[in-house]
Protein backbone atom coordinates (compact mmCIF):
# COMPACT_ATOMS: atom_id res chain seq x y z
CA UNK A 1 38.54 48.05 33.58
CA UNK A 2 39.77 45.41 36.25
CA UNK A 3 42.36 42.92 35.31
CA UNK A 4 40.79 39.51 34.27
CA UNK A 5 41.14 36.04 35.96
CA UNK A 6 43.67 34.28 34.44
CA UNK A 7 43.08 30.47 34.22
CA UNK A 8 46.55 28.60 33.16
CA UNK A 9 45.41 25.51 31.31
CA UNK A 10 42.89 24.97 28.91
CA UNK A 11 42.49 21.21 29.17
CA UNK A 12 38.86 20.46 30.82
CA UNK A 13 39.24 21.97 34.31
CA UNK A 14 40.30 24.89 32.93
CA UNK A 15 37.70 25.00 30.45
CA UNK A 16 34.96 24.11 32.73
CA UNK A 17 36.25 26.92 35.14
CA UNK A 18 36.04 29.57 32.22
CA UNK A 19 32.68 28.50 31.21
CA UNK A 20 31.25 28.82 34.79
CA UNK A 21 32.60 32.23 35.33
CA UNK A 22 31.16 33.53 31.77
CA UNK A 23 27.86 32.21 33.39
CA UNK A 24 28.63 34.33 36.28
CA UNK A 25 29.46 37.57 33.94
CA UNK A 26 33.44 37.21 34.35
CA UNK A 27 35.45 37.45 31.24
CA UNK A 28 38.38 35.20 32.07
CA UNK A 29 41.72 34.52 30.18
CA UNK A 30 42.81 31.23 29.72
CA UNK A 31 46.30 30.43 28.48
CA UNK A 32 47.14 27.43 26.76
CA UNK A 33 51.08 26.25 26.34
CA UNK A 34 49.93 23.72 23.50
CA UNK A 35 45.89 23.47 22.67
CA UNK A 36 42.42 23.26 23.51
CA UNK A 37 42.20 19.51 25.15
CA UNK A 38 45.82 18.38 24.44
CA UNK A 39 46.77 16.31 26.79
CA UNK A 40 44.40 13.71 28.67
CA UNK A 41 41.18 15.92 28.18
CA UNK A 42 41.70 15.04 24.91
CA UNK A 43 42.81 11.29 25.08
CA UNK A 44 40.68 10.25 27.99
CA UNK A 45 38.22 7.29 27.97
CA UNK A 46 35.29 9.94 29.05
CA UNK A 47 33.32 7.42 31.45
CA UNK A 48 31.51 8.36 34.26
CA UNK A 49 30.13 6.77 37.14
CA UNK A 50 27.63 8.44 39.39
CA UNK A 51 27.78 6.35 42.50
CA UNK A 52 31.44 5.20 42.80
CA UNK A 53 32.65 8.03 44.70
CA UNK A 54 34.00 7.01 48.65
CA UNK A 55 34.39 9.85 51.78
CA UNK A 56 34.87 13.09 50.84
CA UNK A 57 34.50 12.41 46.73
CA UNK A 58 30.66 10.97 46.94
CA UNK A 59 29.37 14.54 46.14
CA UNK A 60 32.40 14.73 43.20
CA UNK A 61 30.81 11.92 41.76
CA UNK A 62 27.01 12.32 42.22
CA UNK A 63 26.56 16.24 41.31
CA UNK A 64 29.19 16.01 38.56
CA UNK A 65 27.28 13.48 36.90
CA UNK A 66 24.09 15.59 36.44
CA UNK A 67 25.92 18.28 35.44
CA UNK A 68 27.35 16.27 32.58
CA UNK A 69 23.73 15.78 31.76
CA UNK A 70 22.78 19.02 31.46
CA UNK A 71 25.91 20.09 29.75
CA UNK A 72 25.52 17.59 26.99
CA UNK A 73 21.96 19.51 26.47
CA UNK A 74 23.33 23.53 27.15
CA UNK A 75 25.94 22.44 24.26
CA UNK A 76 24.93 20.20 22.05
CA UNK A 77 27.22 17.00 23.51
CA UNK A 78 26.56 14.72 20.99
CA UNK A 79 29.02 11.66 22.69
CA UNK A 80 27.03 12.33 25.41
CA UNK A 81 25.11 8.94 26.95
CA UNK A 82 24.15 6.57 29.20
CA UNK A 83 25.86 3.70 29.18
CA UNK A 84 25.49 -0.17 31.26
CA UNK A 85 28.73 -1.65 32.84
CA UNK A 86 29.54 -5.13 32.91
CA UNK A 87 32.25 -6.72 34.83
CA UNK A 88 34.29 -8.99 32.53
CA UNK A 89 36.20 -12.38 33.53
CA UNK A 90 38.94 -12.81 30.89
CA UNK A 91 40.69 -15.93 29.59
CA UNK A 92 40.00 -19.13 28.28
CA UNK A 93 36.31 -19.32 27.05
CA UNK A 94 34.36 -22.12 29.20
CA UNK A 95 30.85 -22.58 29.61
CA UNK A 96 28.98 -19.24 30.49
CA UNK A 97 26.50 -18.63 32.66
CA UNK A 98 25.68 -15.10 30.47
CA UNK A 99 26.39 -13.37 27.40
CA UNK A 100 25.22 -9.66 27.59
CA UNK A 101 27.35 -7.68 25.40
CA UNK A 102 26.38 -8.99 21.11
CA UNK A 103 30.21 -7.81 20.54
CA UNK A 104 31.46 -9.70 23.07
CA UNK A 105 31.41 -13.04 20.99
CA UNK A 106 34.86 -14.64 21.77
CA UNK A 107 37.11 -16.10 24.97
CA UNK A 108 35.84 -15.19 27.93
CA UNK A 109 35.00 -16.84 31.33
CA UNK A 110 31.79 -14.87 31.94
CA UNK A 111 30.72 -11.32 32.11
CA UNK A 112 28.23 -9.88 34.82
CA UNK A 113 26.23 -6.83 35.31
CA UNK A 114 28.32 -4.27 37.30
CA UNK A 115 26.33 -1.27 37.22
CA UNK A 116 23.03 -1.13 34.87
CA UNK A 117 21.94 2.51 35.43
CA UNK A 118 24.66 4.62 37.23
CA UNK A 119 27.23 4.91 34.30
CA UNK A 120 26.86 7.33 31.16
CA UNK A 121 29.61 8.47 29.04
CA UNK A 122 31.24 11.61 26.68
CA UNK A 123 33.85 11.81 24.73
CA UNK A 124 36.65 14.50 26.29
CA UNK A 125 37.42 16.34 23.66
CA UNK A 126 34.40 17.42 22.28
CA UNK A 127 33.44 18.61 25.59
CA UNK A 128 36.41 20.61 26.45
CA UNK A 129 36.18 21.59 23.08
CA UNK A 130 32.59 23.20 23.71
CA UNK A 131 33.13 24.35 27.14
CA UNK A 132 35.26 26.53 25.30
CA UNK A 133 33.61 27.88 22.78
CA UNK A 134 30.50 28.29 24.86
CA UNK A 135 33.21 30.67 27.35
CA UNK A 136 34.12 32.65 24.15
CA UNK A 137 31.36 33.06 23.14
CA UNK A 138 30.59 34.75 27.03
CA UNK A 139 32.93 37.09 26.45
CA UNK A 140 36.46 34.78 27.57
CA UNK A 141 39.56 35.15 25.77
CA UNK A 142 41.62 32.49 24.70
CA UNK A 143 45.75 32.86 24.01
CA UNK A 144 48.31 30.41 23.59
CA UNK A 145 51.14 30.80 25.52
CA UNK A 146 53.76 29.67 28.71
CA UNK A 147 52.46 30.66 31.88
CA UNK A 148 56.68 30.74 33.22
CA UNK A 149 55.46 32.17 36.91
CA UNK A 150 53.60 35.00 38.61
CA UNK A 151 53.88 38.62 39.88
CA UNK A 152 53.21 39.50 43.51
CA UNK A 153 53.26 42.21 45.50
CA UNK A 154 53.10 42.96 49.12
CA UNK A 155 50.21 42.91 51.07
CA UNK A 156 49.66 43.00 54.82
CA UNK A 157 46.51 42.30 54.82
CA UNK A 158 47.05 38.74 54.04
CA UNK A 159 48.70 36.24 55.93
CA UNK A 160 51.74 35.56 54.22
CA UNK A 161 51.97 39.23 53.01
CA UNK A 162 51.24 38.68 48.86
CA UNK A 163 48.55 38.81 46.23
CA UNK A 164 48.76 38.02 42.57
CA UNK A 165 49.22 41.06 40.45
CA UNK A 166 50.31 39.43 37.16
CA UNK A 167 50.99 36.06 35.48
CA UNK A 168 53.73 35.37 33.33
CA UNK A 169 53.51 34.68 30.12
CA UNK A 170 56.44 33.92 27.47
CA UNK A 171 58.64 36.45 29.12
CA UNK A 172 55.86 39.48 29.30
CA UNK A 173 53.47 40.31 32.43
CA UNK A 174 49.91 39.72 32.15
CA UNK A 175 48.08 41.59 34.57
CA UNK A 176 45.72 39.64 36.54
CA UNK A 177 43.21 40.10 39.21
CA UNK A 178 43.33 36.52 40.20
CA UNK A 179 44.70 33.54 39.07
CA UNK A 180 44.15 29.43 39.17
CA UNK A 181 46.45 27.11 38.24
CA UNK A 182 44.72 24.36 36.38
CA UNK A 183 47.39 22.78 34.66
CA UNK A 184 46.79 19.03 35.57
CA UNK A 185 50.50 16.88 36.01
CA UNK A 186 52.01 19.85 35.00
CA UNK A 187 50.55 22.28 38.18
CA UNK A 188 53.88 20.52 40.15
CA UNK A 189 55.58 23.66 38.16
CA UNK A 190 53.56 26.26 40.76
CA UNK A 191 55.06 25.00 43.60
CA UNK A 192 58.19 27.09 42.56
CA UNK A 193 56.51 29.80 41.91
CA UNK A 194 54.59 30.19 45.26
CA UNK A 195 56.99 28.27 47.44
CA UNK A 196 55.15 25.50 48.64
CA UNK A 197 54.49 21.86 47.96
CA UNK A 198 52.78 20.44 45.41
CA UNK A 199 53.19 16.87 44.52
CA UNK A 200 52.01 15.09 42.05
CA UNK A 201 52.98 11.59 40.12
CA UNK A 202 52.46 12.19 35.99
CA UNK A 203 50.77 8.69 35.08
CA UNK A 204 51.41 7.94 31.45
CA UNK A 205 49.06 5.65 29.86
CA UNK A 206 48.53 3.96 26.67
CA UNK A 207 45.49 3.83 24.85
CA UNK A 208 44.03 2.73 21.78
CA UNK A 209 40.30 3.42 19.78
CA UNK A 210 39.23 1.25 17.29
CA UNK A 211 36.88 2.40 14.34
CA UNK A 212 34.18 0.03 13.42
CA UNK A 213 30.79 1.05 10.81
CA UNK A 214 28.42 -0.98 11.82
CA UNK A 215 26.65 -0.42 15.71
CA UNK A 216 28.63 -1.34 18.10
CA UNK A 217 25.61 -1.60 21.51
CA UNK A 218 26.79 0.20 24.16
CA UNK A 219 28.36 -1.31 26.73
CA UNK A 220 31.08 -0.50 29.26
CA UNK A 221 33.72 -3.49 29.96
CA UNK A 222 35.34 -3.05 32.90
CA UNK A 223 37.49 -6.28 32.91
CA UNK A 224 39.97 -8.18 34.66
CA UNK A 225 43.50 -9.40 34.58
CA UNK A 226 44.23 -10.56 31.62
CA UNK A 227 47.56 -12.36 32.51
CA UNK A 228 48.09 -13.53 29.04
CA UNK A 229 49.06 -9.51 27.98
CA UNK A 230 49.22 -8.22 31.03
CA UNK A 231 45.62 -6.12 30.35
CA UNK A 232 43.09 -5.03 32.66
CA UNK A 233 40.85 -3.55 29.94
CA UNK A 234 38.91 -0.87 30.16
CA UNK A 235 36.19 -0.96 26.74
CA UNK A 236 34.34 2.24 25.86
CA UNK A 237 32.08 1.99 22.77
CA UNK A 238 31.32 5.23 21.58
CA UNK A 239 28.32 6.25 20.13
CA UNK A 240 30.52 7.67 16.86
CA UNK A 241 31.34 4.12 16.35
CA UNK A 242 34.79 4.02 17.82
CA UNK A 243 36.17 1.61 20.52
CA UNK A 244 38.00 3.43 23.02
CA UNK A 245 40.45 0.91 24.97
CA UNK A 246 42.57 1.88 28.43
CA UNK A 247 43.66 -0.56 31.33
CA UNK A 248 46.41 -1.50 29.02
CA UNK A 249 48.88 -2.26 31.80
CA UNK A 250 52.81 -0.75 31.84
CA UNK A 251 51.71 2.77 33.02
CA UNK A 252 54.95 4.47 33.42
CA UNK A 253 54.90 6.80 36.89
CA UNK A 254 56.92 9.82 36.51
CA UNK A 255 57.96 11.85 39.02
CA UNK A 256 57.18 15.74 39.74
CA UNK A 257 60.78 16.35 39.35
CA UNK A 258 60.74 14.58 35.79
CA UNK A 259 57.59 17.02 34.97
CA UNK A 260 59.10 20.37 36.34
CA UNK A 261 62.04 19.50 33.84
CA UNK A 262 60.15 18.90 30.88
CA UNK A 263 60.20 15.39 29.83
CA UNK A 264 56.87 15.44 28.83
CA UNK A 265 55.80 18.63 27.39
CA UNK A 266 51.89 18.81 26.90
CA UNK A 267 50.27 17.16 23.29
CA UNK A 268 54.07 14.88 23.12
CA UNK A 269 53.20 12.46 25.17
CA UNK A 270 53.62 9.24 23.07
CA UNK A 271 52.27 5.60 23.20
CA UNK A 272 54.03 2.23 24.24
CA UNK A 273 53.80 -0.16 21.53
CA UNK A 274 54.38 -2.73 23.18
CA UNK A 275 51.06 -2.13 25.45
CA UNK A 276 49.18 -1.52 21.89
CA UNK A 277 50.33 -4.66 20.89
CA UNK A 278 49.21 -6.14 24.04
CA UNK A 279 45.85 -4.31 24.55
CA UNK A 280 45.02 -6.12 20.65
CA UNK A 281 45.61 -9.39 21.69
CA UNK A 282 43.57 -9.50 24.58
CA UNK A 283 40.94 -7.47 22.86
CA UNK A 284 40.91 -9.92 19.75
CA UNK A 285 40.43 -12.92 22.21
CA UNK A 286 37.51 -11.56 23.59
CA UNK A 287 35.59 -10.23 20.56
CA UNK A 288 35.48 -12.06 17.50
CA UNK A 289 34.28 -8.98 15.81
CA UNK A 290 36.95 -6.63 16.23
CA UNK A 291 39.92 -10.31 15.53
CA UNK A 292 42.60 -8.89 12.94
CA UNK A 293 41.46 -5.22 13.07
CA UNK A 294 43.68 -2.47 13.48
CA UNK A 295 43.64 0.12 15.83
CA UNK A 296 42.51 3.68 14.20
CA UNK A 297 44.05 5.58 16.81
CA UNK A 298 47.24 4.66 19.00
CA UNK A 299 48.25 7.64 21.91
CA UNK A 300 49.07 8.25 25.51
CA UNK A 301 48.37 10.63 28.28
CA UNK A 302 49.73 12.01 31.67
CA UNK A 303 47.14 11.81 34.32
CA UNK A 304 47.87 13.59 37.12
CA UNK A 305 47.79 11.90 41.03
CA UNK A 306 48.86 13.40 44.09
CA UNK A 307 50.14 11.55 47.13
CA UNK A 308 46.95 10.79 48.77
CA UNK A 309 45.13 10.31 45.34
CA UNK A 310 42.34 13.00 45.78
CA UNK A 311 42.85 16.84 44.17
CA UNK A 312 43.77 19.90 44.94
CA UNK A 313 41.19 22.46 44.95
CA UNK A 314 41.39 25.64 46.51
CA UNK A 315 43.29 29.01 47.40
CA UNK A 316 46.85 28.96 47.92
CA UNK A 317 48.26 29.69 51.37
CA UNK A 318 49.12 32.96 51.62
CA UNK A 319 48.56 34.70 48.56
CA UNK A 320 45.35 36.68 47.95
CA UNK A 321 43.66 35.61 44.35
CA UNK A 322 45.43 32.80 43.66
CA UNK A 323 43.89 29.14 43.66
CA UNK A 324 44.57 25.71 42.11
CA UNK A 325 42.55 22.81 40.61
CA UNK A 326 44.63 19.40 40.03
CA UNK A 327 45.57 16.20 40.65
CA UNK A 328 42.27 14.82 39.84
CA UNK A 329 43.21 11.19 38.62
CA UNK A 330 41.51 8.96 37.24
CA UNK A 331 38.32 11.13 37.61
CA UNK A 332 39.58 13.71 36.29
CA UNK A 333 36.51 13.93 32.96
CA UNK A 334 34.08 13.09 35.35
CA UNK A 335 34.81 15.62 38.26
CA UNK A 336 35.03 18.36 35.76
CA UNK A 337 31.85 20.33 35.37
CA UNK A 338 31.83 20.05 39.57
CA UNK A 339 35.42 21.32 39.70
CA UNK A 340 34.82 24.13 37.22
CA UNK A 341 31.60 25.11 38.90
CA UNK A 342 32.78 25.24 42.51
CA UNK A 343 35.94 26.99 41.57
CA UNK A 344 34.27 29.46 40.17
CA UNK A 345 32.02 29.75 43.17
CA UNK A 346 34.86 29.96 45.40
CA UNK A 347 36.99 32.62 42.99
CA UNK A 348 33.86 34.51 42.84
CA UNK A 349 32.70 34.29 45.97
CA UNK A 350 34.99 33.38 48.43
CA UNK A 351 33.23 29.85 48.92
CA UNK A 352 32.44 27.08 47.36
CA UNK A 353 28.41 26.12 47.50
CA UNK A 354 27.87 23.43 45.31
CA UNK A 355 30.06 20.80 47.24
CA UNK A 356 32.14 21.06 50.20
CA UNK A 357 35.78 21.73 49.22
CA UNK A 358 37.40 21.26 52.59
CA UNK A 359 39.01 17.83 52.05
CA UNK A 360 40.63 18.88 48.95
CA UNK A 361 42.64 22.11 50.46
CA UNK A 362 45.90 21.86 48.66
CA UNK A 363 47.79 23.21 51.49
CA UNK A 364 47.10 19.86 52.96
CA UNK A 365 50.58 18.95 51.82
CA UNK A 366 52.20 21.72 53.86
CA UNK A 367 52.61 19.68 57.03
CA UNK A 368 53.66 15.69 57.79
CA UNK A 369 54.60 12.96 55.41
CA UNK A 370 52.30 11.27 52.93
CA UNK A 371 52.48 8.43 50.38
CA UNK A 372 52.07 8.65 46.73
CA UNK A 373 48.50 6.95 45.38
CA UNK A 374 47.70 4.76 42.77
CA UNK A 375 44.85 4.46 40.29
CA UNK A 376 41.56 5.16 41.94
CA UNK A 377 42.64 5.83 44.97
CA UNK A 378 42.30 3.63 46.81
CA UNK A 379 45.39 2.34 48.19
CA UNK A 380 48.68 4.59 48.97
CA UNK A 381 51.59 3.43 47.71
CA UNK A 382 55.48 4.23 47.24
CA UNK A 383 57.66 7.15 48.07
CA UNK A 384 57.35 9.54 50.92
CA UNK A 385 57.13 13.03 50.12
């Protein structure tokens, strides 16, 4: 019997690449250093926005978000759901012009429609979760472990001269037949092991989810400075009845030196509490219903962003079956089913066909200088590389 693909990294690219190749008959291996959805698949907000997508991540955005559709029906996603955006004016209440949201009964300026049929939303760790257990139930295996590098050997029929033979794995060889890297901040640690670049910025964010009993509508709050607290918040209602709040503000960047060391080990990535504190405040000004309660849940995550802000997906230079899939941002929940499913296209068949992967070739950062992004992606920012 052939060696299997080994996936490193079982948070929801990782997962979503497993469950695709099951689909396809593979019987992968994914390795886990922590567990299942334990870093930001686990702690993200989980919206998604089918039309927000600019240049080359339009298709991300559009085919991603009907696959997240028909995921939540192959397995049973029960966060799955639509969801209406507003755009939020914060600050000192005056009178409005609208009031949408029922739950949105305190100070602020005005609130707006942003996007009333292109968002929807799941909650991350259930779906990583059962992307899973659907690929174990294929046939996948699932072991915890550190991937700590990989095995090569010569070959001259590649340029370059290797190909994976083996992966790493608390001190033992795993034999592989190919191998991706899907390891989100944390893929910076490949570049020493195949001996090229790959930055990437660890963004550490706060985040807090609120637990209320009674329905809380559904409506996403994008909303903006709060100069008060320092908040941009982002408001996720949940269909479980929690309140998920981001857009906190203090997002500590750390660099891919700082990650290759270990500062931040996967599932120890803690909370500010000074942005909890702040992300209350302006949270209690603007809802009267949620004044003087508690968060249930106070964490933080790493997301990962690489210099230009858009991923990495796709084979690395000069080394026969192996490929990465990171440094997805800010999109990271949303791109996943699309990531997973053209990685596995491209693993299995030498080419991606459900979207055009070109744009996203991580040996991109082989050549010339580029500037480190910031949320969104939008605008480049900061150090050279």
């Amino acid at each position: 019997m052939a060696p299997p693909i080994v996936i490193a990294g079982a948070g929801l690219h990782g997962a979503a690449l497993a469950y695709y190749l099951t689909l396809r008959g593979a019987k992968p291996l994914l390795i886990e250093k922590h567990s299942v959805a334990a870093a930001a698949s686990g702690k993200g907000g989980g919206f998604l926005a089918r039309d927000w997508g600019s240049g080359p991540t339009v298709a991300l955005h559009k085919v991603s978000f009907e696959l997240h559709e028909q995921l939540a029906r192959e397995l049973n996603i029960e966060s799955y759901r639509k969801i209406p955006v507003l755009s939020v004016d914060p600050g000192k209440r005056s009178a409005r012009t609208t009031d949408i949201c029922p739950w949105l009964d305190g100070n602020y300026r005005d609130s707006s429609w942003m996007d009333a049929d292109g968002g929807a939303q799941v909650a991350p760790q259930e779906l990583c979760t059962k992307l899973v257990e659907a690929a174990l139930a294929n046939g996948a295996e699932l072991r915890i472990g550190s991937v700590e590098g990989v095995a090569m050997e010569e070959d001259p029929a590649v340029e370059g001269g290797r190909r994976v033979r083996g992966v790493k794995v608390d001190g033992a060889e795993v034999a592989a037949s190919k191998f991706v890297v899907t390891m989100g901040p944390w893929s910076t640690l490949a570049q020493e092991w195949f001996d090229m670049p790959i930055p990437m910025t660890g963004i550490k964010s706060t985040s807090v989810v609120f637990q209320d009993q009674r329905a809380v509508e559904p409506y996403a709050l994008f909303c903006g400075e709060d100069h008060r607290f320092g908040t941009h918040l982002e408001v996720y209602p949940r269909s479980s009845g929690e309140v998920y709040l981001c857009g906190i503000g203090g997002s500590e960047y750390v660099s891919d030196e700082r990650l290759r060391a270990g500062e931040f080990p996967p599932g120890d990535v803690l909370p500010d509490p000074a942005r909890v504190d702040a992300a209350k405040k302006s949270f209690w000004e603007m809802s009267e219903r949620f004044r003087g309660v508690e968060p249930a849940i106070v964490q933080a995550c790493m997301r990962p962003c690489q210099p230009d802000a858009m991923p990495s997906m796709g084979p690395i230079p000069g080394v026969s079956g192996a490929y990465i899939s990171a440094g997805h941002n800010c999109w990271g929940i949303l791109w996943a089913p699309v990531s997973g499913k053209a990685m596995s296209e491209l693993v299995l068949d030498g080419a991606a066909s459900c979207v055009d992967l070109s744009a996203f070739n991580p040996a991109r950062f082989m050549a010339g200088k580029t500037r480190r992004g910031r949320k969104r992606g939008d605008v480049s920012v900061g150090e050279q590389w």
